[in-house]
Every structure is written in structure tokens, then in C-alpha cells.
N, C-alpha and C. Protein backbone atom coordinates (compact mmCIF):
# COMPACT_ATOMS: atom_id res chain seq x y z
N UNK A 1 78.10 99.77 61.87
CA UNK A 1 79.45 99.27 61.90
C UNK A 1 79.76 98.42 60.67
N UNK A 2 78.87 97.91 60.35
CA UNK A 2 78.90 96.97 59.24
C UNK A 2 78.10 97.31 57.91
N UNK A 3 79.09 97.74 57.24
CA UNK A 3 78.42 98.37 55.59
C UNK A 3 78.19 96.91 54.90
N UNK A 4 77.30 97.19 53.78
CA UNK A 4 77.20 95.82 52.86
C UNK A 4 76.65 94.51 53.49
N UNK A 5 76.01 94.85 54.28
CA UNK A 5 75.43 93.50 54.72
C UNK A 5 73.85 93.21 54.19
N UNK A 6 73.56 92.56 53.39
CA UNK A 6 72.09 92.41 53.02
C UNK A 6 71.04 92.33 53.92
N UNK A 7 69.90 92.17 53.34
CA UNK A 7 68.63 92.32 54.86
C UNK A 7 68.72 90.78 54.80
N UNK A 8 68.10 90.84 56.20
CA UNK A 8 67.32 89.26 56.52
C UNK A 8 66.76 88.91 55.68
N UNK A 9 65.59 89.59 54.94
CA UNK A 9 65.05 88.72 53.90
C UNK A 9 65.81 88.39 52.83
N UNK A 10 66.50 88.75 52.34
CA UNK A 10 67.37 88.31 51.10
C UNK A 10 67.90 87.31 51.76
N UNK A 11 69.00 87.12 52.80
CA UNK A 11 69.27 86.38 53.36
C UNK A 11 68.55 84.76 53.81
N UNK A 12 67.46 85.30 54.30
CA UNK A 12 66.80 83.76 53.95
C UNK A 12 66.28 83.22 53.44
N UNK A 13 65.48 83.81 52.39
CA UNK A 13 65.44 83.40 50.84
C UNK A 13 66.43 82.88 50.56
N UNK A 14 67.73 83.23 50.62
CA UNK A 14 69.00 82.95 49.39
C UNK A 14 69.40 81.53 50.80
N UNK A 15 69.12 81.41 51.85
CA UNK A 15 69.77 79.98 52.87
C UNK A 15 68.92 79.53 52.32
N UNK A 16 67.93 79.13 52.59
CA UNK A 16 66.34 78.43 52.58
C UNK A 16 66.46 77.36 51.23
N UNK A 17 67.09 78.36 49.74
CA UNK A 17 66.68 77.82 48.59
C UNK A 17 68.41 77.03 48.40
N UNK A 18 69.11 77.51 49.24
CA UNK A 18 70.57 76.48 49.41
C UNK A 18 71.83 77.65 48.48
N UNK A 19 71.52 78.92 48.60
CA UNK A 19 71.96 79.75 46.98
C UNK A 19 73.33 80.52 48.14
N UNK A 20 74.06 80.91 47.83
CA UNK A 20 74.93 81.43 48.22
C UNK A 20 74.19 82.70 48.81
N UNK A 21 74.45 82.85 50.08
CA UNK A 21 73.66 84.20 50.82
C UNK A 21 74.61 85.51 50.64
N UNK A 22 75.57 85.71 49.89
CA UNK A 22 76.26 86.84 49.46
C UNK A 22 76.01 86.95 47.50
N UNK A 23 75.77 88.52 47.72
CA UNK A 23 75.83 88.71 46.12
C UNK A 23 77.48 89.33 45.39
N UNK A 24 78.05 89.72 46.04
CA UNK A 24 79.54 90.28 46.12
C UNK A 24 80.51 90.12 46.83
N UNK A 25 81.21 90.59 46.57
CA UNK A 25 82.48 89.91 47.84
C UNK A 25 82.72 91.19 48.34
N UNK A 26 81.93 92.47 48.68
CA UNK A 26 81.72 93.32 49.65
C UNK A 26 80.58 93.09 50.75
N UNK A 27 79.31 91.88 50.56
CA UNK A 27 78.52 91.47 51.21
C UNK A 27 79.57 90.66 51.65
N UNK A 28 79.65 89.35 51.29
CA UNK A 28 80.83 88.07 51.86
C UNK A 28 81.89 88.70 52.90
N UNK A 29 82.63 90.23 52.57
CA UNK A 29 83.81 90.16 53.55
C UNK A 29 82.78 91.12 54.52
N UNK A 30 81.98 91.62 54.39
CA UNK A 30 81.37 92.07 55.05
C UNK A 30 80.66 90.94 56.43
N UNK A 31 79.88 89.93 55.93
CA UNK A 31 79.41 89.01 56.51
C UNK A 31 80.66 88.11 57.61
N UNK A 32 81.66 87.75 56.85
CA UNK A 32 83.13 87.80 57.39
C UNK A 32 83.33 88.23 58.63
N UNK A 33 82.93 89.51 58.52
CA UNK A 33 83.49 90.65 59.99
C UNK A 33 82.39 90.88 60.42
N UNK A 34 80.92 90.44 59.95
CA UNK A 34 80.03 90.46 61.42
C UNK A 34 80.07 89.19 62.25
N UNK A 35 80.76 87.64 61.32
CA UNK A 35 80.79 86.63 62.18
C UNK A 35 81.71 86.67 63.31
N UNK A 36 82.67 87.36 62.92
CA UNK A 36 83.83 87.31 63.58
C UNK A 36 84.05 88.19 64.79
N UNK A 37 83.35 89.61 64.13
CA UNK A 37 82.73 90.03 65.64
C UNK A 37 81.96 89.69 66.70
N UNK A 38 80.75 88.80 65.90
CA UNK A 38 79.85 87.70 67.01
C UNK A 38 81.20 87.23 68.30
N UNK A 39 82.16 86.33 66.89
CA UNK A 39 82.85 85.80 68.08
C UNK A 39 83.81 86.45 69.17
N UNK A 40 84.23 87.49 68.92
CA UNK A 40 84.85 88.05 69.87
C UNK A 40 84.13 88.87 70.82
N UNK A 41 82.69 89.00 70.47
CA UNK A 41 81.30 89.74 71.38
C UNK A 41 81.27 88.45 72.12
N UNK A 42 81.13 86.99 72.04
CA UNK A 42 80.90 86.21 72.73
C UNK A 42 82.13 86.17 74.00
N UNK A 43 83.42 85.70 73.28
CA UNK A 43 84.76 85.34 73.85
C UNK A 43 84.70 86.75 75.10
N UNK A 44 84.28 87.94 74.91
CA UNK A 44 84.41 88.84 75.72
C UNK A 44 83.74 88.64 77.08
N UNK A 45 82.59 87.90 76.76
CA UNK A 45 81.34 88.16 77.71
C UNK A 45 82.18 87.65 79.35
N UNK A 46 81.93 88.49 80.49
CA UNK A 46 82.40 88.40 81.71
C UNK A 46 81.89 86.98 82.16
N UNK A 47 82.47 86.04 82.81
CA UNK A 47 82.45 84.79 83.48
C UNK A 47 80.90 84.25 84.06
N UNK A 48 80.64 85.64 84.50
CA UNK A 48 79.45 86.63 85.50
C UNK A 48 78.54 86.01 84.76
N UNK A 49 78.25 86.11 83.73
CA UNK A 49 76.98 86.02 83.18
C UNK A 49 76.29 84.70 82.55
N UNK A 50 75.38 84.19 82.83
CA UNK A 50 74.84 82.67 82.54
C UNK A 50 74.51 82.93 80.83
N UNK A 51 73.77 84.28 80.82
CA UNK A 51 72.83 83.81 79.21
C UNK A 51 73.98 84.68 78.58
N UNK A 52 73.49 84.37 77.05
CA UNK A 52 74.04 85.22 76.46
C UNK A 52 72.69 85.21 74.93
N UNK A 53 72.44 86.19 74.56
CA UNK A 53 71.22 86.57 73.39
C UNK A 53 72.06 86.82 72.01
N UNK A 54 71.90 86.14 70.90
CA UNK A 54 71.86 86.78 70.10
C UNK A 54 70.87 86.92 68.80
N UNK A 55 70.57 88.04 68.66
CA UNK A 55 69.12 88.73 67.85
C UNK A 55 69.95 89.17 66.55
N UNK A 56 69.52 88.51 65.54
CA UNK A 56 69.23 87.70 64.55
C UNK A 56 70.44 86.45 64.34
N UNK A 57 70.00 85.38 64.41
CA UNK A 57 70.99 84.31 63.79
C UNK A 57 71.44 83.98 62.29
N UNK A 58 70.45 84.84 61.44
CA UNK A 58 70.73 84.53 59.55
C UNK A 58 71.73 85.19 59.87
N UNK A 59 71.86 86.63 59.94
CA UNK A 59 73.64 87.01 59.72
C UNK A 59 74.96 86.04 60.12
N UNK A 60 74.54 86.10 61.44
CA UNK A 60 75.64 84.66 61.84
C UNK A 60 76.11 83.67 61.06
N UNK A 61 74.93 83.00 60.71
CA UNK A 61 74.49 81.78 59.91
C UNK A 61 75.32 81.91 58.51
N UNK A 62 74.79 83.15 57.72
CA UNK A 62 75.91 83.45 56.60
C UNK A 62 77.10 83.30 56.62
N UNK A 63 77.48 84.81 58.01
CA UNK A 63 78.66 84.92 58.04
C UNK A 63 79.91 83.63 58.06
N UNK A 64 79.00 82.66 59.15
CA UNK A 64 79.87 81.35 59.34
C UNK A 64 80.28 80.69 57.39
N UNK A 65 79.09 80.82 57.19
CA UNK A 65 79.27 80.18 55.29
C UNK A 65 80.39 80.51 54.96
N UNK A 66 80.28 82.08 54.72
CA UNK A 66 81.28 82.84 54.02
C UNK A 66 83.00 82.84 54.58
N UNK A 67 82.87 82.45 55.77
CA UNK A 67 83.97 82.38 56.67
C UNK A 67 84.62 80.98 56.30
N UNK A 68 83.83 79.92 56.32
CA UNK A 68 84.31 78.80 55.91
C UNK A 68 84.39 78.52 53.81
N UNK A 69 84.04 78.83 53.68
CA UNK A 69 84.26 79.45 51.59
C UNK A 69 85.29 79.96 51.85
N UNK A 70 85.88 81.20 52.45
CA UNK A 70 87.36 81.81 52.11
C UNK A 70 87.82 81.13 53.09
N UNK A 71 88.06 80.06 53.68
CA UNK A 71 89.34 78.89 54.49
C UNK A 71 89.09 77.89 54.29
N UNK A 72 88.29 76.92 53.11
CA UNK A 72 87.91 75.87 52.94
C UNK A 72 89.37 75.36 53.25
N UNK A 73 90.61 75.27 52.62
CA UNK A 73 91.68 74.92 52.93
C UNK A 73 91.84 74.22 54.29
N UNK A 74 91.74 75.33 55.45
CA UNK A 74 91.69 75.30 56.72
C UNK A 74 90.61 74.26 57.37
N UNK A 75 89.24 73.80 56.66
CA UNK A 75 88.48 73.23 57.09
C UNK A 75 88.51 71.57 56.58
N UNK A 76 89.43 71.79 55.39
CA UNK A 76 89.48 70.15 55.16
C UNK A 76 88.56 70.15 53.86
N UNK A 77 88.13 71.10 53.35
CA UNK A 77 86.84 71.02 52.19
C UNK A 77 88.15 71.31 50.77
N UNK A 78 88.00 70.29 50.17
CA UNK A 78 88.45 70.48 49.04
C UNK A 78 87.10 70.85 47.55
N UNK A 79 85.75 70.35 48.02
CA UNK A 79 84.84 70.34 46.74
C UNK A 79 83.52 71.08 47.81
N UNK A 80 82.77 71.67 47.55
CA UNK A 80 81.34 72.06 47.92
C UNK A 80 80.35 71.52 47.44
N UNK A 81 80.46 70.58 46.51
CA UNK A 81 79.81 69.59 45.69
C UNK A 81 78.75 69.28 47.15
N UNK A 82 77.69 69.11 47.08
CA UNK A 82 76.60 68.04 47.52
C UNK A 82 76.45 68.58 49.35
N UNK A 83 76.38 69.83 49.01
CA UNK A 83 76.49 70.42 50.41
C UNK A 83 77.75 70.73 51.17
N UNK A 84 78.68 70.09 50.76
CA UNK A 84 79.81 69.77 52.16
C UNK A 84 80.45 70.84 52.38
N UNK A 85 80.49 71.91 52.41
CA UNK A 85 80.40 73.23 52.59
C UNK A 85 79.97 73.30 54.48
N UNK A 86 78.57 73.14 54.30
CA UNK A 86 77.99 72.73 55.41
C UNK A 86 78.64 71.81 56.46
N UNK A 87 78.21 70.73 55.69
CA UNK A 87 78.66 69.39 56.20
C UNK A 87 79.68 69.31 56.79
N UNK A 88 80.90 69.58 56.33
CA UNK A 88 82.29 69.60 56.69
C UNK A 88 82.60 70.54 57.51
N UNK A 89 82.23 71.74 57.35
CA UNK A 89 82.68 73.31 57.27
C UNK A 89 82.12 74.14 58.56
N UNK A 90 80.39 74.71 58.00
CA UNK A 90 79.75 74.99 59.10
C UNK A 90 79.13 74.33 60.45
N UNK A 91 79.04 73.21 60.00
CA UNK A 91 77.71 72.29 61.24
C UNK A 91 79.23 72.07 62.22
N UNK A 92 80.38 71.50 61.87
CA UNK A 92 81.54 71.37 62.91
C UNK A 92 81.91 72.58 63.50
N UNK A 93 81.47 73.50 62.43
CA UNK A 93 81.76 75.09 63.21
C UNK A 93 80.67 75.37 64.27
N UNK A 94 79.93 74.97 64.41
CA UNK A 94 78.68 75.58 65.28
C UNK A 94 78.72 74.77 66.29
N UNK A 95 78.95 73.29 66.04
CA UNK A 95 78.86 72.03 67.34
C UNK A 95 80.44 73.27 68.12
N UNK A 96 81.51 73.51 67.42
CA UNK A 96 82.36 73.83 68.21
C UNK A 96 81.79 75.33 68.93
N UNK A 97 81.29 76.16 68.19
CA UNK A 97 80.67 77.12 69.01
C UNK A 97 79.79 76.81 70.34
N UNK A 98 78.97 76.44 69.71
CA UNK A 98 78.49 76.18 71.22
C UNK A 98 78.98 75.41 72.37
N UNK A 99 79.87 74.23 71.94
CA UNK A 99 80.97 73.91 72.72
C UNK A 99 81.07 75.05 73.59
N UNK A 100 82.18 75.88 72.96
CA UNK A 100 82.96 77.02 73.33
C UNK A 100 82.10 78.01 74.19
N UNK A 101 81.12 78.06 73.97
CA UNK A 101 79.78 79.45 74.57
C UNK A 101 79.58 78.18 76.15
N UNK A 102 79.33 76.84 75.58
CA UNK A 102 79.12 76.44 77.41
C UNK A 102 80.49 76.77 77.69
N UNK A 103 81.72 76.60 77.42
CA UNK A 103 83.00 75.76 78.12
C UNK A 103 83.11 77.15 78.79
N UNK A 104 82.41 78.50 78.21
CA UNK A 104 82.61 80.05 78.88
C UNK A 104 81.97 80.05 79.82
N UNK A 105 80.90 79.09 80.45
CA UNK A 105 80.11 78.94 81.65
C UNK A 105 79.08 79.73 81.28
N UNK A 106 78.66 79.70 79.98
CA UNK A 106 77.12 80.51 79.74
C UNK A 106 76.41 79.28 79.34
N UNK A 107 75.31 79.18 80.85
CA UNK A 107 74.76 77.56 80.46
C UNK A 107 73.07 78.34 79.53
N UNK A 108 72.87 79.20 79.11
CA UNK A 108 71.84 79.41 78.17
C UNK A 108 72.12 80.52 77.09
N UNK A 109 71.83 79.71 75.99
CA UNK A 109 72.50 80.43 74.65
C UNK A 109 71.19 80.89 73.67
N UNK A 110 70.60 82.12 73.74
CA UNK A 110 69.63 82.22 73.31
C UNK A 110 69.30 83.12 71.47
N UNK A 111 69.18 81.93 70.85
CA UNK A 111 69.89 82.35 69.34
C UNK A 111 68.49 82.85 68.52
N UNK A 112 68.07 83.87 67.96
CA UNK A 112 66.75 84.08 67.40
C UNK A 112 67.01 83.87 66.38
N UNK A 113 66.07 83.47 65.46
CA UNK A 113 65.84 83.06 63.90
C UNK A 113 64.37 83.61 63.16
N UNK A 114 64.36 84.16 62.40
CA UNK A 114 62.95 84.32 61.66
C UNK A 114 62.67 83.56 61.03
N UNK A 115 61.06 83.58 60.63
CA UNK A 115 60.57 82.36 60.43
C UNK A 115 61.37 82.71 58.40
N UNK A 116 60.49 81.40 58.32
CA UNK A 116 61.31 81.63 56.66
C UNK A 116 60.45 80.54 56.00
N UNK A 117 60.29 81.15 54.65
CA UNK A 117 59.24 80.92 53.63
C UNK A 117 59.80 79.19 53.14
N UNK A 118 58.59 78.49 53.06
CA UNK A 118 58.84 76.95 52.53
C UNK A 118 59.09 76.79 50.94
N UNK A 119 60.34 75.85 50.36
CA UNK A 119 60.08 76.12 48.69
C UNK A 119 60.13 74.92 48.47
N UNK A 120 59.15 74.70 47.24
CA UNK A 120 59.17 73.11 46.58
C UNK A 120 59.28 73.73 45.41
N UNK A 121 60.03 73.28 44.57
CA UNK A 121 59.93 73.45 43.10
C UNK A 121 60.53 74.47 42.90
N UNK A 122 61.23 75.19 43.26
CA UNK A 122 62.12 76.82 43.34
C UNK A 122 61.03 77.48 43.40
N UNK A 123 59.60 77.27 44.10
CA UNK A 123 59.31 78.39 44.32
C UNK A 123 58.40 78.03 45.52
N UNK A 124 57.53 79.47 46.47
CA UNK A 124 57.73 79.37 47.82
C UNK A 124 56.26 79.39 47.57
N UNK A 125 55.70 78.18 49.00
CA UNK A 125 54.53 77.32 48.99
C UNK A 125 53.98 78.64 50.10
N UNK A 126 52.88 78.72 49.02
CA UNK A 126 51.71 80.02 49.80
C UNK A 126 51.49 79.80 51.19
N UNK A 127 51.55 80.64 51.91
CA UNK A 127 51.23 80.28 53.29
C UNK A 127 51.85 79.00 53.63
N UNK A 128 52.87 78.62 53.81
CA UNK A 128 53.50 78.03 54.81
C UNK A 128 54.88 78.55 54.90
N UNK A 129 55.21 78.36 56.53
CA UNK A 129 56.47 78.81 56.91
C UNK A 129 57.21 77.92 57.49
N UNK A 130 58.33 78.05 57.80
CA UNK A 130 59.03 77.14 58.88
C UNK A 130 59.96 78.00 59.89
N UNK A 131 60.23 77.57 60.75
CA UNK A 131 61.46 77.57 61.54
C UNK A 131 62.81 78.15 60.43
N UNK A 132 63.69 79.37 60.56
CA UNK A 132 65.06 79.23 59.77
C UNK A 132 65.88 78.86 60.68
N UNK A 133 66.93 79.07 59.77
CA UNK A 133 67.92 78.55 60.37
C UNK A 133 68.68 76.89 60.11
N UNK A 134 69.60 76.38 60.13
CA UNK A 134 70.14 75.17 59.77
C UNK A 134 69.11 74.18 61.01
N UNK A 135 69.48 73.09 60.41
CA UNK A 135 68.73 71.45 61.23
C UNK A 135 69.91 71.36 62.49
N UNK A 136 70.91 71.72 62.35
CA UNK A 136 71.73 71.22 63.15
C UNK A 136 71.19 71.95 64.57
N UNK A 137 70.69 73.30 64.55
CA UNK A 137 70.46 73.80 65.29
C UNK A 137 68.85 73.04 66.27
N UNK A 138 68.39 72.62 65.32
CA UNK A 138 66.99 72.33 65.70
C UNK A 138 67.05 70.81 66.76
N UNK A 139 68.37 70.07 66.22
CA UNK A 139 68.52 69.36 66.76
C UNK A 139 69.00 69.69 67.92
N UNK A 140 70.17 70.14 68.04
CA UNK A 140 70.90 70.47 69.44
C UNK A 140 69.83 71.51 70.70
N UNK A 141 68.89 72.41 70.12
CA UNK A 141 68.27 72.81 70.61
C UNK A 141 67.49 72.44 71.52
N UNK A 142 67.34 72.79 73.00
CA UNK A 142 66.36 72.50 73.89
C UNK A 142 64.99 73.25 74.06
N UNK A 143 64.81 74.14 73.44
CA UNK A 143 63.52 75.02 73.24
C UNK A 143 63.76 75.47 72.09
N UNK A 144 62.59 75.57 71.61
CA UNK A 144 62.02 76.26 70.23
C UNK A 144 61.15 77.17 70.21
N UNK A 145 60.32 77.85 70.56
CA UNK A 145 59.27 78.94 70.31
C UNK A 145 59.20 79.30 69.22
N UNK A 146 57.63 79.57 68.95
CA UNK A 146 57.29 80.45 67.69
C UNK A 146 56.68 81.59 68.29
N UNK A 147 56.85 82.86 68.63
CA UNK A 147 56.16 83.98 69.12
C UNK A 147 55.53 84.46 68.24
N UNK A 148 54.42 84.39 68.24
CA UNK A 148 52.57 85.16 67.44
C UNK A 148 52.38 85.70 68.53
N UNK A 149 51.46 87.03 67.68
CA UNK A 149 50.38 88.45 68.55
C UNK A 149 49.60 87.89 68.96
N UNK A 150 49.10 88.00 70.29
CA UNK A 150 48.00 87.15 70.96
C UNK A 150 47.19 89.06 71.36
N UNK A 151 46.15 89.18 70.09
CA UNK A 151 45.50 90.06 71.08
C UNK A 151 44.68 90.19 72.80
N UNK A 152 44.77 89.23 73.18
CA UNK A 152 44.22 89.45 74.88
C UNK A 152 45.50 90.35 75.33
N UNK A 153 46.74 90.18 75.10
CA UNK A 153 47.67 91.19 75.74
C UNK A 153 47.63 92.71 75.69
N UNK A 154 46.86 93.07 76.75
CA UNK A 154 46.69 94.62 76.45
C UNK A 154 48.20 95.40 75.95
N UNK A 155 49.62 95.18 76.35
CA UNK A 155 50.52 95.83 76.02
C UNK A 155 51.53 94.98 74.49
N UNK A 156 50.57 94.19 74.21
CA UNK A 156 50.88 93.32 72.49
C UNK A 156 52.34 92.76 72.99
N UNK A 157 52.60 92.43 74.33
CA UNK A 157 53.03 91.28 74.71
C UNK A 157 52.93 90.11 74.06
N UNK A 158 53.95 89.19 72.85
CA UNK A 158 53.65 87.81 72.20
C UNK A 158 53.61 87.04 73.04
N UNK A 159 52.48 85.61 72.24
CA UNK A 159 52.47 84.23 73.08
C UNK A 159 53.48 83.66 72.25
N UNK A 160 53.45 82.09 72.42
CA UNK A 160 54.60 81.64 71.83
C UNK A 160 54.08 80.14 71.74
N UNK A 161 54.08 79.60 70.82
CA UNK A 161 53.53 78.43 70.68
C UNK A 161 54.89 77.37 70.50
N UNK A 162 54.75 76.25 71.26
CA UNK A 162 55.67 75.98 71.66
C UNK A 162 56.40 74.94 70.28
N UNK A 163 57.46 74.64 69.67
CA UNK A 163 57.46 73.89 68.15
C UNK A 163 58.74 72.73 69.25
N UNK A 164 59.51 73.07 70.17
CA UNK A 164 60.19 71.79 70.72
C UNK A 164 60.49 71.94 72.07
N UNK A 165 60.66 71.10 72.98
CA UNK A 165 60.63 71.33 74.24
C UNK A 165 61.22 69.91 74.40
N UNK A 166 63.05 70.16 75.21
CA UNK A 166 63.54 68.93 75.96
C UNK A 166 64.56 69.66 76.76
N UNK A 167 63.15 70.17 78.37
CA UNK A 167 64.15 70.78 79.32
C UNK A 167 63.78 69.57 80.11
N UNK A 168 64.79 70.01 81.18
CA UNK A 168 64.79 68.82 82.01
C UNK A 168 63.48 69.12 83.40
N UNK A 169 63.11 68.15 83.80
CA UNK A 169 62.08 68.28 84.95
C UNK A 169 62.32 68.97 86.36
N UNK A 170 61.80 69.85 86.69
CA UNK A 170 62.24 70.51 87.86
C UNK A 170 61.24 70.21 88.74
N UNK A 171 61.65 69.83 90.22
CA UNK A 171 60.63 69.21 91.49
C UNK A 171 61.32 70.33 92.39
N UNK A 172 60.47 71.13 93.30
CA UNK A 172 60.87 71.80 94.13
C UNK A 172 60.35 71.72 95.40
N UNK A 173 60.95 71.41 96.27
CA UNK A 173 61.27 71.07 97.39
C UNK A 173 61.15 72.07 98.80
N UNK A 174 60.30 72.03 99.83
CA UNK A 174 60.78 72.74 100.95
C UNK A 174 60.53 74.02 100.25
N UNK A 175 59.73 74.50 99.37
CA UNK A 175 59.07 76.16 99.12
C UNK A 175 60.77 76.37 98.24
N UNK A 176 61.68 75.57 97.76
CA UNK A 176 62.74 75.75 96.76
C UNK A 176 62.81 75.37 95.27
């Protein structure tokens, strides 16, 4: 459905190192209309349903960039100077998304991210990875998983090592 959209890896290479995650403005309007479809895939979802998945978050993540770059106007960003792109632009865009994803009565929002290469110095530190994806997310987040191959799983079923955990305590009662 969506021509011109770069891979994940380009993609988080180009977030990671802070670089504009579009190389053209056929990637950008492209990225544009996969965010925007996110949101009307969300806005659709029936009342019915608690979770809602979405598998990969870098596209998103772009798309929101690129969405807020062509309406800076609209967002109050007059300079991109020193991040505020972000700052101003996306992180208010996402606190309002997820707003919007509970206020739909989907009380679990399950957003995947690949891991993504660490850089000091413009260039990427051998063997180490992190978590992608923006901080804002890491914060607001109540679970984190890292899923690794655990060979004991005869059907290569992943384990998941746990990187944040703030669910709330469940006591069950009467076999409930």
C-alpha cells in the first residue's frame, strides 16, 4: 500500500544518530500516509476490543516526524534548532496519542520497536544495543521486554528478558 517507505534499518540508524529519517520527499509523504493511516487503523478499532498491537513502531515514529516538519506552523515550532522538532512537535503528539488510544477504551497498547545500534562519536559501539524508539516512550511505558532465542524451546518460542516492569500488583481472591 505504501510505496517509498525505507527499511527499518535505515530508519533507525538515521532516528538513533538524530538525522532526518527521510531521504526524499517521496519517502517523507510517503511516511506521512503510513502515520496517518496508523491513525485512522486506530480511530477505527471497535469499542469491543481492549488491546490494540502495533508491529513496527520506527515507521510510526518517522511518520509522526515527518508529519509534524510539514505542519510545524500548526504545532507552534517556528525553529528545529536543538531538537524542538521533537520537543514541541512529536513527544506532545504521542502523550496525545496515547491519550486518545486509552480515551477509545483500549486499556493495552502494545507498540514493538527493534533493538537499535548504540553511537558515540558518529559511529556505532561494537556490540552494544539498546531499546529504539524515543525516551518518551520508555518513560510512559509499563513493560518493556527484550525477546532473545532461548534454545530449550523446542518450537523457537522467544524468552524475554525483562528491561522495565511497573504493573500494578494483582492478589486473587476466592480461586479469582
Amino acid at each position: 500500500k505504501f510505496t517509498g517507505l525505507p527499511s527499518d534499518a535505515d530508519l533507525l540508524d538515521r532516528l538513533n544518530k538524530g538525522e532526518t529519517p527521510w531521504v526524499s520527499k517521496e519517502q517523507k509523504n510517503s511516511l506521512i500516509d503510513y502515520y496517518l493511516h496508523i491513525i485512522d487503523a486506530l480511530a477505527s478499532i471497535p469499542k469491543t476490543y481492549l488491546t490494540a498491537i502495533l508491529d513496527t513502531g520506527e515507521k510510526m515514529e518517522a511518520g509522526m516526524a515527518a508529519y509534524v516538519e510539514e505542519n510545524k506552523s500548526m504545532f507552534g515550532i517556528t525553529t528545529t534548532a536543538d531538537g524542538r522538532l521533537w520537543t514541541q512537535g512529536v513527544f506532545p503528539l504521542y502523550d496525545n496519542l496515547l491519550h486518545a488510544i486509552h480515551g477509545r477504551g483500549i486499556e493495552t497498547f502494545i507498540l514493538i520497536f527493534h533493538l537499535a545500534n548504540v553511537w558515540e562519536n558518529r559511529r556505532v559501539v561494537p556490540g552494544k544495543v539498546k531499546a529504539s524508539g524515543k525516551k518518551i516512550l520508555q518513560r510512559k511505558s509499563s513493560l518493556m521486554l527484550w525477546l532473545v532465542k532461548d534454545s530449550r524451546n523446542a518450537y523457537g518460542e522467544p524468552a524475554a528478558l525483562l528491561l522495565k516492569e511497573r504493573m500494578g500488583k494483582f492478589i486473587f481472591e476466592n480461586g479469582r
